[in-house]
Protein backbone atom coordinates (compact mmCIF):
# COMPACT_ATOMS: atom_id res chain seq x y z
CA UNK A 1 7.73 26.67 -1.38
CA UNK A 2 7.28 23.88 -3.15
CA UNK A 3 10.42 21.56 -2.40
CA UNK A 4 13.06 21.86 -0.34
CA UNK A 5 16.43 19.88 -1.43
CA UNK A 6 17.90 19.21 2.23
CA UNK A 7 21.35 17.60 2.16
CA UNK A 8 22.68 16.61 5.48
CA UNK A 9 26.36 17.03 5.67
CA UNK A 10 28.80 15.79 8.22
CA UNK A 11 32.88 16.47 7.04
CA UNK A 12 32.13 16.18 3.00
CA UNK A 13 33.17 19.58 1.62
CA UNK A 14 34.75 17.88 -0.79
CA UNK A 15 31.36 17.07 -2.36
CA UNK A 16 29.62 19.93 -1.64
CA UNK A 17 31.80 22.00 -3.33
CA UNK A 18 31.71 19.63 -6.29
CA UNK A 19 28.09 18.46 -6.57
CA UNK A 20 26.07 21.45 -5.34
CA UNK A 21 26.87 23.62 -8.32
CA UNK A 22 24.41 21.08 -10.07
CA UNK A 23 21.93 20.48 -7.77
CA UNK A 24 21.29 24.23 -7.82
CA UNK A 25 20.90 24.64 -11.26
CA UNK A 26 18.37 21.80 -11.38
CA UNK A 27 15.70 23.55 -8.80
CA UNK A 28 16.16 26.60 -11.04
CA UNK A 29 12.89 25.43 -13.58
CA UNK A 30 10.82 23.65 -10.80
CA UNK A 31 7.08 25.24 -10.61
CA UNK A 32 5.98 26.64 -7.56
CA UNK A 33 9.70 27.26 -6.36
CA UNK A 34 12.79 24.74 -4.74
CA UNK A 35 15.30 25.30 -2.41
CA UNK A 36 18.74 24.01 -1.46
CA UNK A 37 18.98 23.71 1.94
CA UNK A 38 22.23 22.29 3.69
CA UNK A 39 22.10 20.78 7.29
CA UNK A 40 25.27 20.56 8.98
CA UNK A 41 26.00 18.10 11.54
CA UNK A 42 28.89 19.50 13.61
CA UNK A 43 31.57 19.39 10.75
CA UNK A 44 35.14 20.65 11.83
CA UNK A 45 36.59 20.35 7.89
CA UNK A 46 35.62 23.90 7.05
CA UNK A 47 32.40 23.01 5.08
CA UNK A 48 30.24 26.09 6.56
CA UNK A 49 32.89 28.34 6.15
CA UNK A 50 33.20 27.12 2.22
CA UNK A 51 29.20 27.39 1.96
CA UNK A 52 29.81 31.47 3.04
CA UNK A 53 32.19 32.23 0.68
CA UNK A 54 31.26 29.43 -2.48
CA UNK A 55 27.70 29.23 -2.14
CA UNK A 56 26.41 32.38 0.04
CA UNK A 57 23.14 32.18 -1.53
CA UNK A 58 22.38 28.81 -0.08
CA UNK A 59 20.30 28.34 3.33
CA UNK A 60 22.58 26.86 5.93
CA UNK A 61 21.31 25.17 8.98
CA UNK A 62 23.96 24.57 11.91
CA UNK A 63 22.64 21.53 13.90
CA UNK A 64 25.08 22.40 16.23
CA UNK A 65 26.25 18.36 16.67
CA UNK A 66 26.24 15.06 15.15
CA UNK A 67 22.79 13.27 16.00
CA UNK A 68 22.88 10.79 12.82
CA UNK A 69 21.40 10.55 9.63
CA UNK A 70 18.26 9.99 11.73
CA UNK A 71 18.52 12.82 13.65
CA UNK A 72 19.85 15.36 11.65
CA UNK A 73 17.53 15.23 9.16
CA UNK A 74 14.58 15.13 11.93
CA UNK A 75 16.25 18.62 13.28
CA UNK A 76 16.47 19.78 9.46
CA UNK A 77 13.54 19.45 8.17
CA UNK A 78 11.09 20.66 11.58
CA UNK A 79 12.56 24.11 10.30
CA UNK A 80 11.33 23.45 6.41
CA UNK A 81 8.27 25.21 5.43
CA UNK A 82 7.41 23.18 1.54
CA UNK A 83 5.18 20.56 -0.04
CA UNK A 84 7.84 18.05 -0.54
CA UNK A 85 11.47 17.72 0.93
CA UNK A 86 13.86 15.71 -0.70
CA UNK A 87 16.63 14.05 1.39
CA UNK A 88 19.90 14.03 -1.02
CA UNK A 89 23.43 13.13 -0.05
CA UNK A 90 25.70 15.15 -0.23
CA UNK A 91 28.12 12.28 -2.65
CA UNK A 92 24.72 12.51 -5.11
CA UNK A 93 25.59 13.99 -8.86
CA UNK A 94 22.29 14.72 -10.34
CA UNK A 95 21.42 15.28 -13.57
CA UNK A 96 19.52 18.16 -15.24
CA UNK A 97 16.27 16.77 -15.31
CA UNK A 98 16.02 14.66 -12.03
CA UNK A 99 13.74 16.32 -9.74
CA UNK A 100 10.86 17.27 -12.19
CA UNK A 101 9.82 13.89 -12.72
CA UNK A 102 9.33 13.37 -9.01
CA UNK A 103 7.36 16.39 -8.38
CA UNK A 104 5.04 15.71 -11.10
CA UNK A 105 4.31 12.37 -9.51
CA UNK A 106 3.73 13.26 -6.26
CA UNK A 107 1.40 16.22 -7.73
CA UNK A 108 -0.69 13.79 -9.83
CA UNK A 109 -0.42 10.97 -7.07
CA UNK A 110 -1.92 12.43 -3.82
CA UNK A 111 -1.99 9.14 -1.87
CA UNK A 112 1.76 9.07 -2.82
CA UNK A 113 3.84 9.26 0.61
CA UNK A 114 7.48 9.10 -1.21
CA UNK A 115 9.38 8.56 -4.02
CA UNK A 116 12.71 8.34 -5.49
CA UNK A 117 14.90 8.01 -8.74
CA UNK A 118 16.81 5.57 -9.81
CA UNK A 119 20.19 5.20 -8.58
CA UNK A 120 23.38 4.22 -10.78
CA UNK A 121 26.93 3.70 -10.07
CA UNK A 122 29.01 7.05 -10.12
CA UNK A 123 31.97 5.41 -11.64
CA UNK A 124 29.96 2.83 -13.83
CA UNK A 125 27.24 4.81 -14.85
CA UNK A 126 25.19 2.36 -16.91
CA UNK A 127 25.27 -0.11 -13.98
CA UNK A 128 22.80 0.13 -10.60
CA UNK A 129 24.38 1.22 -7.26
CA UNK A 130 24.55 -0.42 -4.42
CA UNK A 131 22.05 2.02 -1.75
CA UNK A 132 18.74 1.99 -3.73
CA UNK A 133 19.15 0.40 -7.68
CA UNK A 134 15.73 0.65 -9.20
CA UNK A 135 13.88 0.54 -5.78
CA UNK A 136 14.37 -1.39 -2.47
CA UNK A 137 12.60 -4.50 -1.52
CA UNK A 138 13.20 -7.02 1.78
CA UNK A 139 12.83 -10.92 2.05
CA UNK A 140 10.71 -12.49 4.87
CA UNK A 141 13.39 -12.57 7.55
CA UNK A 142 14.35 -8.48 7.07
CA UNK A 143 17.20 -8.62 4.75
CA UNK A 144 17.36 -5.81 2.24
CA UNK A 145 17.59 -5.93 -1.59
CA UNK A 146 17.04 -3.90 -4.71
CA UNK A 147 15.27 -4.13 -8.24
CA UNK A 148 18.63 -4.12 -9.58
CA UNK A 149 20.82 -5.15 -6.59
CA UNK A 150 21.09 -8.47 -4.86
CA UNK A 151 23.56 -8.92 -2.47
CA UNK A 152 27.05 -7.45 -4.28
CA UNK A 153 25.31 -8.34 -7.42
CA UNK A 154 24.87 -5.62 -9.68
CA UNK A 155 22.51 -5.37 -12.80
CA UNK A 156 23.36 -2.90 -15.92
CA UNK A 157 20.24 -0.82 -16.48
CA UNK A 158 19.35 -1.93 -19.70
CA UNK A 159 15.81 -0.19 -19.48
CA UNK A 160 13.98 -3.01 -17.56
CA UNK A 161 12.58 -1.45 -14.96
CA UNK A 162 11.46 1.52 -17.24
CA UNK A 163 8.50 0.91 -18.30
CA UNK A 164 6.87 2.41 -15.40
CA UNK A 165 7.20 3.82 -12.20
CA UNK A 166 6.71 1.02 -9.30
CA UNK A 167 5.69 0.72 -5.77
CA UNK A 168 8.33 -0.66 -3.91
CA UNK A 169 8.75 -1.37 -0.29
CA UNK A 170 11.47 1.16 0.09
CA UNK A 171 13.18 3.99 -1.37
CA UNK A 172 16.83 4.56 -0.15
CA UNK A 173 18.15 7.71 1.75
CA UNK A 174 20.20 8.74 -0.31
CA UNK A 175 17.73 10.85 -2.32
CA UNK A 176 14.07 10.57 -1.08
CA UNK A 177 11.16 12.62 -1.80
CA UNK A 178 8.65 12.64 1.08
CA UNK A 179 5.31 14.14 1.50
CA UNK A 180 5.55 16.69 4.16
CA UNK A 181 1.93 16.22 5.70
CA UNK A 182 2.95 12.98 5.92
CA UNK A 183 6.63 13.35 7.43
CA UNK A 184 5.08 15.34 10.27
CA UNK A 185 1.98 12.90 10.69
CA UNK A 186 4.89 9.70 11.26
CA UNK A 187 7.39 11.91 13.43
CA UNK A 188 10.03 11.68 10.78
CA UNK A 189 12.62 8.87 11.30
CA UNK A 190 12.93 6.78 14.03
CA UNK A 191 16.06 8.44 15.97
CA UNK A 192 16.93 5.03 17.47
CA UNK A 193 18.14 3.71 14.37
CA UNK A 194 21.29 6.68 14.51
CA UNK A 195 22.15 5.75 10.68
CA UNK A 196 21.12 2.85 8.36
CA UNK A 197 17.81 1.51 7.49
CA UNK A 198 15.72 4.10 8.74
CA UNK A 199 14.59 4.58 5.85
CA UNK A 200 13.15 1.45 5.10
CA UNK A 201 11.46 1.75 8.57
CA UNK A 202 9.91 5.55 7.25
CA UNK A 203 8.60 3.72 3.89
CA UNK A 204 7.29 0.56 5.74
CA UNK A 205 5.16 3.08 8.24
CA UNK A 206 4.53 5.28 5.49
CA UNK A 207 2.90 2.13 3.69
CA UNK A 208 1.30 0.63 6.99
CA UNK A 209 -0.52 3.49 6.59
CA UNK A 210 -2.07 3.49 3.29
CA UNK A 211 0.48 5.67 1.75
CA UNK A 212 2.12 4.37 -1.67
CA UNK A 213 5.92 4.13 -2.04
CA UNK A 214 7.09 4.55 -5.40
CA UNK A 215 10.14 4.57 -7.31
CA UNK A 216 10.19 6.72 -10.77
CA UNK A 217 12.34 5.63 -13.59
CA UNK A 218 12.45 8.82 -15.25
CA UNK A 219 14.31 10.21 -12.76
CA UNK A 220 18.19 9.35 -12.42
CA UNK A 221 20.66 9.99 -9.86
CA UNK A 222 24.47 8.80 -9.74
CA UNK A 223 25.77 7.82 -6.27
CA UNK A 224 29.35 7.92 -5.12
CA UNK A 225 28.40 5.95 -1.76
CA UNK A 226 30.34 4.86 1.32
CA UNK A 227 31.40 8.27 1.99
CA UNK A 228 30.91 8.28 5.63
CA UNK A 229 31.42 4.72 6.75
CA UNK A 230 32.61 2.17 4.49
CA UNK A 231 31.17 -0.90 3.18
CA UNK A 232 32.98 -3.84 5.74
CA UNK A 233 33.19 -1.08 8.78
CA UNK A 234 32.62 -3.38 11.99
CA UNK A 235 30.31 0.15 13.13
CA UNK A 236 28.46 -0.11 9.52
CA UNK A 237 28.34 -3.82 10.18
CA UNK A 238 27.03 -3.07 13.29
CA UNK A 239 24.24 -0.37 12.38
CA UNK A 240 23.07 -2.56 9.92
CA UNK A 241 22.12 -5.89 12.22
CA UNK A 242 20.86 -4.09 14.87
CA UNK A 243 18.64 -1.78 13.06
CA UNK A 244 17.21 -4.88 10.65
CA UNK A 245 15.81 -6.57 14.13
CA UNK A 246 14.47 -2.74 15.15
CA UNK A 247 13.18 -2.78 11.71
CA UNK A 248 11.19 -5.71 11.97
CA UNK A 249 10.10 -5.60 15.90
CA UNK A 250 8.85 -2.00 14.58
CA UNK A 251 6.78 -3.54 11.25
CA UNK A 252 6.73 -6.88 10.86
CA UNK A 253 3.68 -7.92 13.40
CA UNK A 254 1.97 -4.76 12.36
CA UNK A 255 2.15 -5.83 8.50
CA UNK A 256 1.17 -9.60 9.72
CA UNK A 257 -1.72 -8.34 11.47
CA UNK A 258 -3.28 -7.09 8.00
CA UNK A 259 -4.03 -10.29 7.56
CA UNK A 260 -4.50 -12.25 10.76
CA UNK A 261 -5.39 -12.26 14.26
CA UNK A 262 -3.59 -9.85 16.35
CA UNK A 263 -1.96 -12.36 18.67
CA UNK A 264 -1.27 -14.46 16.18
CA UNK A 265 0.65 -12.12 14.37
CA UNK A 266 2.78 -10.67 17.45
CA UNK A 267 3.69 -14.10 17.99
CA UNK A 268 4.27 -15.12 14.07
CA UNK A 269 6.65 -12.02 14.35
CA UNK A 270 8.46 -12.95 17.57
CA UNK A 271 8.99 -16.72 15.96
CA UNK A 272 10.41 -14.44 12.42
CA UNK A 273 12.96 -12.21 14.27
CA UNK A 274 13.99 -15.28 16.77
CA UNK A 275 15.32 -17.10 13.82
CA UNK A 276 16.38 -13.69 12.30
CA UNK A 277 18.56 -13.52 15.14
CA UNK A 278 19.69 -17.26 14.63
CA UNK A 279 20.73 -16.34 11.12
CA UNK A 280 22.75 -13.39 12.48
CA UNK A 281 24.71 -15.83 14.87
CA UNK A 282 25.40 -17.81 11.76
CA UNK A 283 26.92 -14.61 10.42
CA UNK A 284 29.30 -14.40 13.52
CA UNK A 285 30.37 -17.31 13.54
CA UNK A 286 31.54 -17.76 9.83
CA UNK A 287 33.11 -14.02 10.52
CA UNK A 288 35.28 -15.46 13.41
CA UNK A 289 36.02 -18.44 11.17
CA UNK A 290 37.21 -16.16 8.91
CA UNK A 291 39.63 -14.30 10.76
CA UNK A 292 37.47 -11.40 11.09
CA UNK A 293 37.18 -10.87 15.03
CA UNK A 294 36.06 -7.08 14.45
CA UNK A 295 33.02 -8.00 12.58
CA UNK A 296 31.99 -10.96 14.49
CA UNK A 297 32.18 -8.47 17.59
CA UNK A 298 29.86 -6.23 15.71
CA UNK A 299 27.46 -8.84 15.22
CA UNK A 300 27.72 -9.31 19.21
CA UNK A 301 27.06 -5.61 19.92
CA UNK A 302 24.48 -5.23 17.48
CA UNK A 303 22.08 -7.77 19.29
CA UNK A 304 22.89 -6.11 22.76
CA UNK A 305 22.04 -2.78 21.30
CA UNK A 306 18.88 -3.89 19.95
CA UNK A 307 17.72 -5.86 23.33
CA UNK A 308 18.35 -2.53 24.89
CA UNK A 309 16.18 0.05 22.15
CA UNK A 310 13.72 -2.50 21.26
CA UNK A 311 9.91 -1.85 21.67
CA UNK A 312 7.26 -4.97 21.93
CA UNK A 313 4.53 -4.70 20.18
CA UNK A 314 1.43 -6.33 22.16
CA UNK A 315 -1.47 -7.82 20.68
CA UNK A 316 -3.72 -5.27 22.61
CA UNK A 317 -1.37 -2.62 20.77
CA UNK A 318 -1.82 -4.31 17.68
CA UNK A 319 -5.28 -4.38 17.64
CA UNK A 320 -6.02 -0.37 18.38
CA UNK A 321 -3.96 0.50 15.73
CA UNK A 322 -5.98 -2.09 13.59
CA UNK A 323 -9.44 -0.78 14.47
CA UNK A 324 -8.40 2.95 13.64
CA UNK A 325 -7.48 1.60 10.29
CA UNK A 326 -9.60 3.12 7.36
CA UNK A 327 -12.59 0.30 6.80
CA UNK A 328 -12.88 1.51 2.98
CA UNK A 329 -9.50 0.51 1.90
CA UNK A 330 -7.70 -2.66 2.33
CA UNK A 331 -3.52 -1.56 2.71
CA UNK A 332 -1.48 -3.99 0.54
CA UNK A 333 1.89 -3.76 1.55
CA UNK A 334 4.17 -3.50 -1.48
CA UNK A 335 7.79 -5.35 -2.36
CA UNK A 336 7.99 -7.97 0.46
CA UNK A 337 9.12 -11.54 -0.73
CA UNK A 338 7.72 -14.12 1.32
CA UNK A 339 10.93 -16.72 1.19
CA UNK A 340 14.59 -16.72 1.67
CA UNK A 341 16.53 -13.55 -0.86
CA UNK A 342 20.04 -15.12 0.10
CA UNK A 343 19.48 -18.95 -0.74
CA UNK A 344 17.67 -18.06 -4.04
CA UNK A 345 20.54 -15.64 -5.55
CA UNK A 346 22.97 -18.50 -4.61
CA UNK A 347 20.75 -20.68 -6.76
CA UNK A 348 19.90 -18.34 -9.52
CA UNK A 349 22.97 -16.77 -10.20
CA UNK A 350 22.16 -13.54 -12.43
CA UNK A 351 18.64 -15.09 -13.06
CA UNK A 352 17.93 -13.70 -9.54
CA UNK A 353 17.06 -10.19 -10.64
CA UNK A 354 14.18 -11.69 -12.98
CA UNK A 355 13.14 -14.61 -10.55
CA UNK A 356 12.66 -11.66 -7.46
CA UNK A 357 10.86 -9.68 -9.96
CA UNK A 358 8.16 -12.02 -10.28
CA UNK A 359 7.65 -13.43 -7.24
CA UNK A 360 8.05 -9.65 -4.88
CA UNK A 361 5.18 -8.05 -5.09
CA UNK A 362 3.12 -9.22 -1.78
């Protein structure tokens, strides 16, 4: 099999009913054969039972629990036998002609590692969304953005980031095309992360080593998003600090490393996620300020979780990995900006989008 289109599904039979119909039809014209595959993680809102008698054609695989985005889709795909699996949502409505473009590029690209479409808005569909816009980049102290998506800020696609397809730092979960070789090679997602940024962690590792990352504009998805936990949940809020600090503790000395001495880079790192951290307290505070005791309590439990899961990296670590590297290639990490994303959109305003464009690309 070529692909396999694996949608991880946890209580949305809502959406499966109404977006799998489509995703279906698109796999029908894919050469060398696709698959729909649906993963479920312990749902008790009837979804298997409406997959047996809506969709009995479909593969179903009972996880037999909840173990996370990360998880689940770890469990899933050890039982897929294709080139490529693409990890879809199950809130995704794709269009007819969405997954060719991505095949084709992985096909002509071998040192590809994963790819994605753009994303745009379900409900304004000329506008980026939120998860993964036109490709996902980070600024120097871990904090996510997009091509297309700063903060809440959210560009119209007016065919700027068409021209061609781009390697990006990191290509969001909610539909991600990854090399199965590759998948295997990494261990799949890091199941520490549960849910949120794991993703980013995949593409980073995928890139630290010497795989590309790349985001293809033909290709167009629209995303409903938030379907699980909503944007301003204090366990979304949560997620998302702690697993920026694993994110970094798991990358960021590695990625330094390219480009210095070992223990200077484990201890550039430590200095980076220190003030990382600082930042973060910043965050509580102005939450408690702001009457908002839930989310400056997430904050709180985020930093004890990741004290507990983290892993230090050592500069004899550090350096192993850096002698096994390939000595006829030099890895160039792609879509990190080396400054401060937050202060810069306050001070650009919608000029942001253009100012990030030209100066991410380290």
């Amino acid at each position: 099999m070529k692909v396999a289109v694996v949608i991880l599904n946890w209580n949305t039979k809502d959406y499966l009913r109404r977006f799998l119909p489509e995703v279906i039809a698109s796999t029908m014209t894919v050469p060398g054969g696709a698959e729909v595959v649906v993963a479920d993680s312990g749902s008790t809102d009837g979804s298997m039972e409406m997959m047996a008698t809506s969709f009995p054609g479909v593969r179903t695989l009972p996880l037999g629990g909840n173990f996370g985005f990360t998880g689940g889709y770890n469990r899933a795909l050890a039982q897929i036998d294709a080139d490529y699996a693409v990890l879809l949502n199950s809130d995704v409505e794709v269009t007819p002609l969405w997954l060719s473009p991505l095949v084709e590029w992985m096909d002509t690209h071998p040192g590809c590692g994963a790819c994605g479409p753009k994303l745009h808005g379900f409900d304004e569909r000329d506008r980026f969304e939120y998860a993964g816009a036109a490709g996902g980049r980070i600024d120097r102290y871990g904090y996510p953005f997009c091509r297309g998506r700063v903060l809440s800020r959210l560009e119209q696609d007016r065919g700027q980031y068409d021209a061609a397809p781009k390697d990006v730092l990191w290509i969001t979960g909610a539909c991600l095309m990854v090399r199965m070789t590759l998948w295997r090679e990494l261990g799949g997602l890091d199941e520490r992360f549960f849910a949120h940024m794991e993703e980013i962690d995949l593409c980073w590792r995928m890139q630290l080593a010497d795989w590309r990352v790349t985001v293809v504009p033909a290709s167009t998805i629209y995303h409903i998003g938030g379907g699980t936990l909503p944007q301003g949940s204090p366990r979304k809020l949560e997620l998302n600090y702690r697993n920026n600090l694993l994110l970094l503790e798991n990358n960021l000395a590695r990625t330094l490393a390219l480009g210095m001495d070992p223990e200077q880079a484990v201890r550039k790192a430590a200095r980076r996620i220190f003030w990382r951290q600082i930042l973060d307290g910043l965050s509580a505070a102005a939450y408690l300020l702001s009457l908002r005791p839930k989310a400056f309590s997430a904050v709180l439990k985020a930093h004890s979780g990741y004290r507990k899961l983290r892993k230090r990296e050592t500069a004899e670590t550090i350096a192993a990995w850096r002698a096994a590297l390939p000595k006829d290639h030099q890895i160039q990490i792609k879509g990190i900006y080396n400054g401060r994303m937050i202060p810069l959109a306050l001070l650009r305003g919608r000029g942001v989008f253009q100012a990030l464009e030209k100066r991410t690309d380290l």
